[in-house]
N, C-alpha and C. Protein backbone atom coordinates (compact mmCIF):
# COMPACT_ATOMS: atom_id res chain seq x y z
N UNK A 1 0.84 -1.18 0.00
CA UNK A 1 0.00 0.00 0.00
C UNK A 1 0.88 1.25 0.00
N UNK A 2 0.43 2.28 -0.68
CA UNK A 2 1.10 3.86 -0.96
C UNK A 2 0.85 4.45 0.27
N UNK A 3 2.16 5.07 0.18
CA UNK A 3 2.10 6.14 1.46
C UNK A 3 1.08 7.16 0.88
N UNK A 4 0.58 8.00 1.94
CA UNK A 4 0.06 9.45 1.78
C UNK A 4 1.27 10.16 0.83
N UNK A 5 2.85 10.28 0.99
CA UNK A 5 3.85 11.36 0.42
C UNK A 5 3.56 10.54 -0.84
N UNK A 6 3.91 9.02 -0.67
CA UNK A 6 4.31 8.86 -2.06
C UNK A 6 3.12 8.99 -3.49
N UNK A 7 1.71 9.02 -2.76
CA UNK A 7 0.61 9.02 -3.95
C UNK A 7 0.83 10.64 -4.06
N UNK A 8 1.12 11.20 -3.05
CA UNK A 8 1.16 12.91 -3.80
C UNK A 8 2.21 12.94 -4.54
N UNK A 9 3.76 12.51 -4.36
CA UNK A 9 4.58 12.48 -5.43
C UNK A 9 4.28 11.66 -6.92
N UNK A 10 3.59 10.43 -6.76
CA UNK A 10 2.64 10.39 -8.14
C UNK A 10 1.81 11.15 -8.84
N UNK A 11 1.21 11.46 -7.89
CA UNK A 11 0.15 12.63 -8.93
C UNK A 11 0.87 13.72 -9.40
N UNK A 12 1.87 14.29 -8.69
CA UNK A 12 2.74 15.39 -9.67
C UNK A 12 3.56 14.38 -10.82
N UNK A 13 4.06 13.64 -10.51
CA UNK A 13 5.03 12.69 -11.43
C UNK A 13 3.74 12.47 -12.46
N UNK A 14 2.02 12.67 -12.71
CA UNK A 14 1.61 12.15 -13.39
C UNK A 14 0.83 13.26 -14.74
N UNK A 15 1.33 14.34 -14.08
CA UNK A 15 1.16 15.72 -14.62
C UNK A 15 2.61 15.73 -15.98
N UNK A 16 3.41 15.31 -15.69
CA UNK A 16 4.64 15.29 -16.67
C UNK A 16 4.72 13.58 -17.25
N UNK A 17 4.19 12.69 -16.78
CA UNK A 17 4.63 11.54 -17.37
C UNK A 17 3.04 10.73 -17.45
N UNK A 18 3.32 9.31 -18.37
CA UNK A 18 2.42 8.62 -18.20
C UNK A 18 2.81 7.74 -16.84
N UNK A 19 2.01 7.22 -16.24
CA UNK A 19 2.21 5.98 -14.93
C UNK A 19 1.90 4.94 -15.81
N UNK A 20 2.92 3.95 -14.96
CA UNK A 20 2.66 2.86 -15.34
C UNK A 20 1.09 1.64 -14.75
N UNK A 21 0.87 0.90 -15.29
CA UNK A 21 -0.48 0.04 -15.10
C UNK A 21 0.01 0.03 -13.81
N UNK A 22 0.91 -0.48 -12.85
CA UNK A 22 1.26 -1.06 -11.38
C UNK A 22 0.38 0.44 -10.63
N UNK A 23 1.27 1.68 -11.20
CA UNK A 23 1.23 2.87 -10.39
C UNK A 23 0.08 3.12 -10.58
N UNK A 24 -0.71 3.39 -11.43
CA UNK A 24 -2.11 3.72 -11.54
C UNK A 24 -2.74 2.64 -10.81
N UNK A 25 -2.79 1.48 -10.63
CA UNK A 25 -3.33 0.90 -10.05
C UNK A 25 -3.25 0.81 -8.48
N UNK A 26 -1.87 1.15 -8.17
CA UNK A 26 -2.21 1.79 -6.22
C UNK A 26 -2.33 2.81 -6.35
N UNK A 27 -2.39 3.27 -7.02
CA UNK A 27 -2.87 5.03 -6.89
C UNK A 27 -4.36 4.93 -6.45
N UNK A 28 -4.64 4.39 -7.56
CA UNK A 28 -6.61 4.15 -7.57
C UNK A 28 -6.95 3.51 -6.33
N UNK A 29 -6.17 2.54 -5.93
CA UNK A 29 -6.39 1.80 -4.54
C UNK A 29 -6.44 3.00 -3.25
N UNK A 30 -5.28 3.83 -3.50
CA UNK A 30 -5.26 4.53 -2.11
C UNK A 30 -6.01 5.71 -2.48
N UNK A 31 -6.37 6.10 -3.65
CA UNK A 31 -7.31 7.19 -3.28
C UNK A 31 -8.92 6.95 -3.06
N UNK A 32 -9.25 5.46 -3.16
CA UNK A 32 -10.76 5.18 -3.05
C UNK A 32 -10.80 5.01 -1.25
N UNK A 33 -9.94 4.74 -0.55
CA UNK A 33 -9.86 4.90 1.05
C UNK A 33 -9.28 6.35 1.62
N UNK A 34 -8.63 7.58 0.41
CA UNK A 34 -7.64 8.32 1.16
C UNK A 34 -8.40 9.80 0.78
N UNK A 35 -9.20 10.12 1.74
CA UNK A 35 -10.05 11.34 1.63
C UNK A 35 -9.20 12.83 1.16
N UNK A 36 -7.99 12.62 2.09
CA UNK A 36 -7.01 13.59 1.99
C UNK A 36 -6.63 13.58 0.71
N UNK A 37 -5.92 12.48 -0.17
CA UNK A 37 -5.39 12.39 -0.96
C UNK A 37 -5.69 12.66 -2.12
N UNK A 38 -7.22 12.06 -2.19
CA UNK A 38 -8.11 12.68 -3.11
C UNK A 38 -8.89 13.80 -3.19
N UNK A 39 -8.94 14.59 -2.30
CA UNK A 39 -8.54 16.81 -1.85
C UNK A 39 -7.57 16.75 -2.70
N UNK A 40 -6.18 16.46 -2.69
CA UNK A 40 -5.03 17.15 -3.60
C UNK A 40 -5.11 16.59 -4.37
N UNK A 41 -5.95 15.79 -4.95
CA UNK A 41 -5.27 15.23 -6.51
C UNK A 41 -6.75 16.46 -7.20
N UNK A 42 -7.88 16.91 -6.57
CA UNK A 42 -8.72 17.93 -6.71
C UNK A 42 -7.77 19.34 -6.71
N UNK A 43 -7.45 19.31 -5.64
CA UNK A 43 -6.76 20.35 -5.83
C UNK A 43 -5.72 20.83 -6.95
N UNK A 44 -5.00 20.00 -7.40
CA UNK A 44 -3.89 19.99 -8.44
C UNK A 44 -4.90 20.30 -9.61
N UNK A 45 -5.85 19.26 -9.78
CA UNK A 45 -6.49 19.61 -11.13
C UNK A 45 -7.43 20.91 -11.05
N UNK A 46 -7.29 21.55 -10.30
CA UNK A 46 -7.90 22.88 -10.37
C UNK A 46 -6.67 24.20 -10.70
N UNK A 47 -5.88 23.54 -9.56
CA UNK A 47 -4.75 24.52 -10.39
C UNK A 47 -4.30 24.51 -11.29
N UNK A 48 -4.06 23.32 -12.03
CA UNK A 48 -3.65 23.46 -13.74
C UNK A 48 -4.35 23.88 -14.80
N UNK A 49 -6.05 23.78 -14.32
CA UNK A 49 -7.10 24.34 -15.44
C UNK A 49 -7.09 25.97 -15.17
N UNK A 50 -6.73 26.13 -13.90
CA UNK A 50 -6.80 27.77 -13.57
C UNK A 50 -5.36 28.32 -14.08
N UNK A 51 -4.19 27.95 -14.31
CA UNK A 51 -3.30 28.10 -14.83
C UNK A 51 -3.48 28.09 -16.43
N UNK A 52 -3.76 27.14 -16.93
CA UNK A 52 -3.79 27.06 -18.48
C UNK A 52 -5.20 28.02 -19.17
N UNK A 53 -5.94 28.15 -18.14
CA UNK A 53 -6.97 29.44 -18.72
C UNK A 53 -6.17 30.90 -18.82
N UNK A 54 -5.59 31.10 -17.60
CA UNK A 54 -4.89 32.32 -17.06
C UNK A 54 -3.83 32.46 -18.73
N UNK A 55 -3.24 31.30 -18.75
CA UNK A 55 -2.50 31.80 -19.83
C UNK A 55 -2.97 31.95 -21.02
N UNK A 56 -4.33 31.20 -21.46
CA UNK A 56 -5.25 31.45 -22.67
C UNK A 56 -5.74 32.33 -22.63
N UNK A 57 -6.13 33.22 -21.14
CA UNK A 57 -6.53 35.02 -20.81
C UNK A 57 -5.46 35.69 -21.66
N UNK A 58 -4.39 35.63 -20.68
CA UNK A 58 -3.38 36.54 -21.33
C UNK A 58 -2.86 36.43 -22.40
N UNK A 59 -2.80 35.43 -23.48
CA UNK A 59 -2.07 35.42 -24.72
C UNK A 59 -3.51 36.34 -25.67
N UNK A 60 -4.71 35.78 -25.32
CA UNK A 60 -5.55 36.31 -25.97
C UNK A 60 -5.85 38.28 -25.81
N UNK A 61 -5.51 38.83 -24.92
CA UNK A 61 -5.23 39.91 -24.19
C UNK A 61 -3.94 40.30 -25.12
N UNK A 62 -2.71 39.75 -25.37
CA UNK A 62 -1.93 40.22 -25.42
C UNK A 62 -1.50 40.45 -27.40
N UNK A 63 -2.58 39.64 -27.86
CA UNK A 63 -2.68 39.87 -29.28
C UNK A 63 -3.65 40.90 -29.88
């Protein structure tokens, strides 16, 4: 079973890479028991859609 650190260091590791079948698969394991864990993997995907709008604001702004 995944630590709490190590499924948050997956979910960033999963923002730049694909996971492998093993890793996705304790991932999925510890976030269907890990309330916390699955808050930050929410959380992350809010900051990257609020990031990648922000920059579709400003490029569009800036043309």
């Amino acid at each position: 079973m995944l630590s709490c650190k190590e499924v948050t260091h997956l979910l960033s590791e999963s923002q730049d890479r694909k996971l492998t079948l093993s890793e996705k698969m304790h991932l999925e394991m510890h976030l269907a028991m890990c309330k916390g864990c699955t808050n930050f993997k929410s959380q992350m995907k809010f900051l990257r859609e609020a990031c990648k709008r922000y920059v579709k604001a400003k490029s569009s702004v800036d043309e």
